[in-house]
N, C-alpha and C. Protein backbone atom coordinates (compact mmCIF):
# COMPACT_ATOMS: atom_id res chain seq x y z
N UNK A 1 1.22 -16.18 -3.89
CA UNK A 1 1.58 -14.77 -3.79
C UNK A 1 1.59 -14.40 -2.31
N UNK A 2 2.39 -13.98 -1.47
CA UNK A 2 3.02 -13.62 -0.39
C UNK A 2 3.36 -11.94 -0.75
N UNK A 3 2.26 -11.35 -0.25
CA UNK A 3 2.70 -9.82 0.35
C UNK A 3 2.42 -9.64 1.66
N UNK A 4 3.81 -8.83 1.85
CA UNK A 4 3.78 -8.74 3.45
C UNK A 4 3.78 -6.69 3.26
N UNK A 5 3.75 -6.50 4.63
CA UNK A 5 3.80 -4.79 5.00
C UNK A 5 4.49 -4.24 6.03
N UNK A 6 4.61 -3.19 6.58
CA UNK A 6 4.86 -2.98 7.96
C UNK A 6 3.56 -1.63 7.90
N UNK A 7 3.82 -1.43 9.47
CA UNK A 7 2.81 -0.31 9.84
C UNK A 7 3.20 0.71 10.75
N UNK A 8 3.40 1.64 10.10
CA UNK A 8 3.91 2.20 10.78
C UNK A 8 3.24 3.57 11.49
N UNK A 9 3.66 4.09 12.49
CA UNK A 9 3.08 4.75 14.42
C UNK A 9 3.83 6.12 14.44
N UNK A 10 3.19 7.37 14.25
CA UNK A 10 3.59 8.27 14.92
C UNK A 10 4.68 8.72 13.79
N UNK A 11 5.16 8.09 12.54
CA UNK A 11 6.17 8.89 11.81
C UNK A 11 5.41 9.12 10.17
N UNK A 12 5.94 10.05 10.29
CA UNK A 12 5.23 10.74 8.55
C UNK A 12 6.87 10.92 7.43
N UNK A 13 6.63 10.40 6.49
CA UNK A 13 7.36 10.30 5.39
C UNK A 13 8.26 11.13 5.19
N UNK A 14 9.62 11.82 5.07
CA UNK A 14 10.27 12.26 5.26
C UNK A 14 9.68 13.36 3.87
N UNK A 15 9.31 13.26 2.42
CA UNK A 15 8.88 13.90 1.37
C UNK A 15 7.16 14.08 1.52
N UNK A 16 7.13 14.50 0.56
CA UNK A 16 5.43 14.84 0.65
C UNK A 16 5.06 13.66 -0.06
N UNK A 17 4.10 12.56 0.69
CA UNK A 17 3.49 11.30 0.09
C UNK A 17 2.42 10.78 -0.02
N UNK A 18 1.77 10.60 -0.62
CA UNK A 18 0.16 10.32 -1.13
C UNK A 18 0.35 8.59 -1.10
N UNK A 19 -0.46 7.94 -1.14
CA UNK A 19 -1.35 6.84 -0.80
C UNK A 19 -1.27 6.12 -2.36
N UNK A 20 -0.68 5.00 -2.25
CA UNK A 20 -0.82 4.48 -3.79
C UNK A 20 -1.70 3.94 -4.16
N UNK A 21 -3.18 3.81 -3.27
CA UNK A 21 -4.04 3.60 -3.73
C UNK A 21 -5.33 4.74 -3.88
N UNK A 22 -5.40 5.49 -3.02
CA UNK A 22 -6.42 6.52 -2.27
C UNK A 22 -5.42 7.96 -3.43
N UNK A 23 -4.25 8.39 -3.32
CA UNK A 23 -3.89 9.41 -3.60
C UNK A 23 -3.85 10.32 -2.40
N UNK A 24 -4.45 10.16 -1.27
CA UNK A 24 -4.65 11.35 -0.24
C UNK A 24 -3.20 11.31 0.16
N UNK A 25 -3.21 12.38 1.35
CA UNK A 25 -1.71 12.28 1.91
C UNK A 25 -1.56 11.58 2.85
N UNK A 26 -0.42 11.01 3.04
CA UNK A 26 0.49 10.28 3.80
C UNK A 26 -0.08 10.81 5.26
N UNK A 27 -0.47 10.33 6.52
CA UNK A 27 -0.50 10.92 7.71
C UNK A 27 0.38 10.42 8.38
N UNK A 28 0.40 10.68 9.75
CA UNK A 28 1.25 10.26 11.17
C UNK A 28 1.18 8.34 10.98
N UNK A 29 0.45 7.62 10.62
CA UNK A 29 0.62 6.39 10.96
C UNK A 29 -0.11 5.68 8.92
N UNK A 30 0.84 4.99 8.58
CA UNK A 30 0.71 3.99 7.56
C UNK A 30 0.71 2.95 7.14
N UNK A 31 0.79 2.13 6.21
CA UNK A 31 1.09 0.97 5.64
C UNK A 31 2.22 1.27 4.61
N UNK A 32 3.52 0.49 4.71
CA UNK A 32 4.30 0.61 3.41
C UNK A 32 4.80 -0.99 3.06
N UNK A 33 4.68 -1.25 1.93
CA UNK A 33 4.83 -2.30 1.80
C UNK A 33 6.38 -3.00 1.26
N UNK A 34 6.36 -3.68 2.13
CA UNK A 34 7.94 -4.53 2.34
C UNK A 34 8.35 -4.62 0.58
N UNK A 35 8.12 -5.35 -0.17
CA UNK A 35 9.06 -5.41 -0.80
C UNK A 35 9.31 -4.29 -2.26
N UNK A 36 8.25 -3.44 -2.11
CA UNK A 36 8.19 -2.75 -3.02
C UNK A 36 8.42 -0.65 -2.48
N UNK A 37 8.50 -1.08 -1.29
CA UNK A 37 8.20 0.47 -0.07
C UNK A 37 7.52 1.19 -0.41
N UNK A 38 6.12 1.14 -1.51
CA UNK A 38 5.22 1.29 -1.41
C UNK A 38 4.32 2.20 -0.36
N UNK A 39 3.95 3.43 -0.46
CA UNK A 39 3.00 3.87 1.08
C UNK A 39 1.60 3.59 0.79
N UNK A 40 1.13 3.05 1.55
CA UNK A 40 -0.26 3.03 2.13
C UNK A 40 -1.03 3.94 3.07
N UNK A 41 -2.08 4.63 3.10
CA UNK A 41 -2.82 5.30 4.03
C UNK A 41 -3.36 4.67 5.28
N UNK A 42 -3.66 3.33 4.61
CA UNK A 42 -4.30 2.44 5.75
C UNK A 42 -4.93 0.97 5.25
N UNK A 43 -5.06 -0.09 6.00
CA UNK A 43 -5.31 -1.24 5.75
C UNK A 43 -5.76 -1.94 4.50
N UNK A 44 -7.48 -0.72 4.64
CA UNK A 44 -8.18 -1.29 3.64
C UNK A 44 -7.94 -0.66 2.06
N UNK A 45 -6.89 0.64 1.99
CA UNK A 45 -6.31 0.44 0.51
C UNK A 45 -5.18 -0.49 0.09
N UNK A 46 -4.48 -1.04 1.02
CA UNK A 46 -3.72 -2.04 0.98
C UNK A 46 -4.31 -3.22 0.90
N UNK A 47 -5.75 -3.32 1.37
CA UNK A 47 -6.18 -4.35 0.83
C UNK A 47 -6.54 -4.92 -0.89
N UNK A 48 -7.43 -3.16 -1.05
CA UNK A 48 -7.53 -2.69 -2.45
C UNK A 48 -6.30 -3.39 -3.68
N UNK A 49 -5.25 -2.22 -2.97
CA UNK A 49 -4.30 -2.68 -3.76
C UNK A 49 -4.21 -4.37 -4.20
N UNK A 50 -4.45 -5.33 -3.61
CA UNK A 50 -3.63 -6.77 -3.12
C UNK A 50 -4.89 -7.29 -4.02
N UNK A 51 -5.90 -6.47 -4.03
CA UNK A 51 -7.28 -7.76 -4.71
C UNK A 51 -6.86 -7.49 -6.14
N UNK A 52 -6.74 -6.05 -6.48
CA UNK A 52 -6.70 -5.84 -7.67
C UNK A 52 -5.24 -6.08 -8.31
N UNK A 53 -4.29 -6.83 -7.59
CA UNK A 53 -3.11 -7.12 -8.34
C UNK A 53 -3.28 -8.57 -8.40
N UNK A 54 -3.93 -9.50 -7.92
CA UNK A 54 -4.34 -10.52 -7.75
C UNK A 54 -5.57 -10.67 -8.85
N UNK A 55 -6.34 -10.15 -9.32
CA UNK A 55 -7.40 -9.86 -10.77
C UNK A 55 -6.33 -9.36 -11.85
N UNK A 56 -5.54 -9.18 -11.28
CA UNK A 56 -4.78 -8.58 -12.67
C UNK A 56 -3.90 -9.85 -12.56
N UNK A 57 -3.57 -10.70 -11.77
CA UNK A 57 -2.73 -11.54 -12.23
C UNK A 57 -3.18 -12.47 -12.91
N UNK A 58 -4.54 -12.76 -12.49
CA UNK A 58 -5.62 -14.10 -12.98
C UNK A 58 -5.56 -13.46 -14.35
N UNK A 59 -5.99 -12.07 -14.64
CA UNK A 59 -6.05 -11.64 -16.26
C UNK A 59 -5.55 -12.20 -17.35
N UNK A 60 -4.04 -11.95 -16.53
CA UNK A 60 -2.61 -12.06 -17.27
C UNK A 60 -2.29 -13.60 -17.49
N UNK A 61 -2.65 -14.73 -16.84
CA UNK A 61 -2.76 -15.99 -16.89
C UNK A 61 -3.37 -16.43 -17.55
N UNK A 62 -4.75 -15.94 -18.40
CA UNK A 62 -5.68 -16.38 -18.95
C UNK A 62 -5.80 -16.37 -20.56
């Protein structure tokens, strides 16, 4: 499993956008993730996100 992101500096979401993991809002600098464009608040809910789709995949295998 290969997820990648970008990060992005100084630009805020063109709509009003909350955090797909956290729910808070979107600020000046994020995580959105490449193949899904996905927003992130910051690293460590993107990390969140990545463990728990990774437990959910082992689930689903089992």
């Amino acid at each position: 499993m290969r997820l990648a992101f970008l990060l992005v500096n100084g630009r805020t979401p063109l709509r009003h956008t909350r955090c797909m993991q956290c729910c808070e809002p979107i600020g000046g600098s994020y995580l959105r993730e490449i193949g899904t464009h996905l927003p992130y608040c910051d690293h460590q809910c993107y990390a969140l996100f990545c463990d728990a789709l990774a437990k959910d995949r082992v689930r689903s295998a089992s």
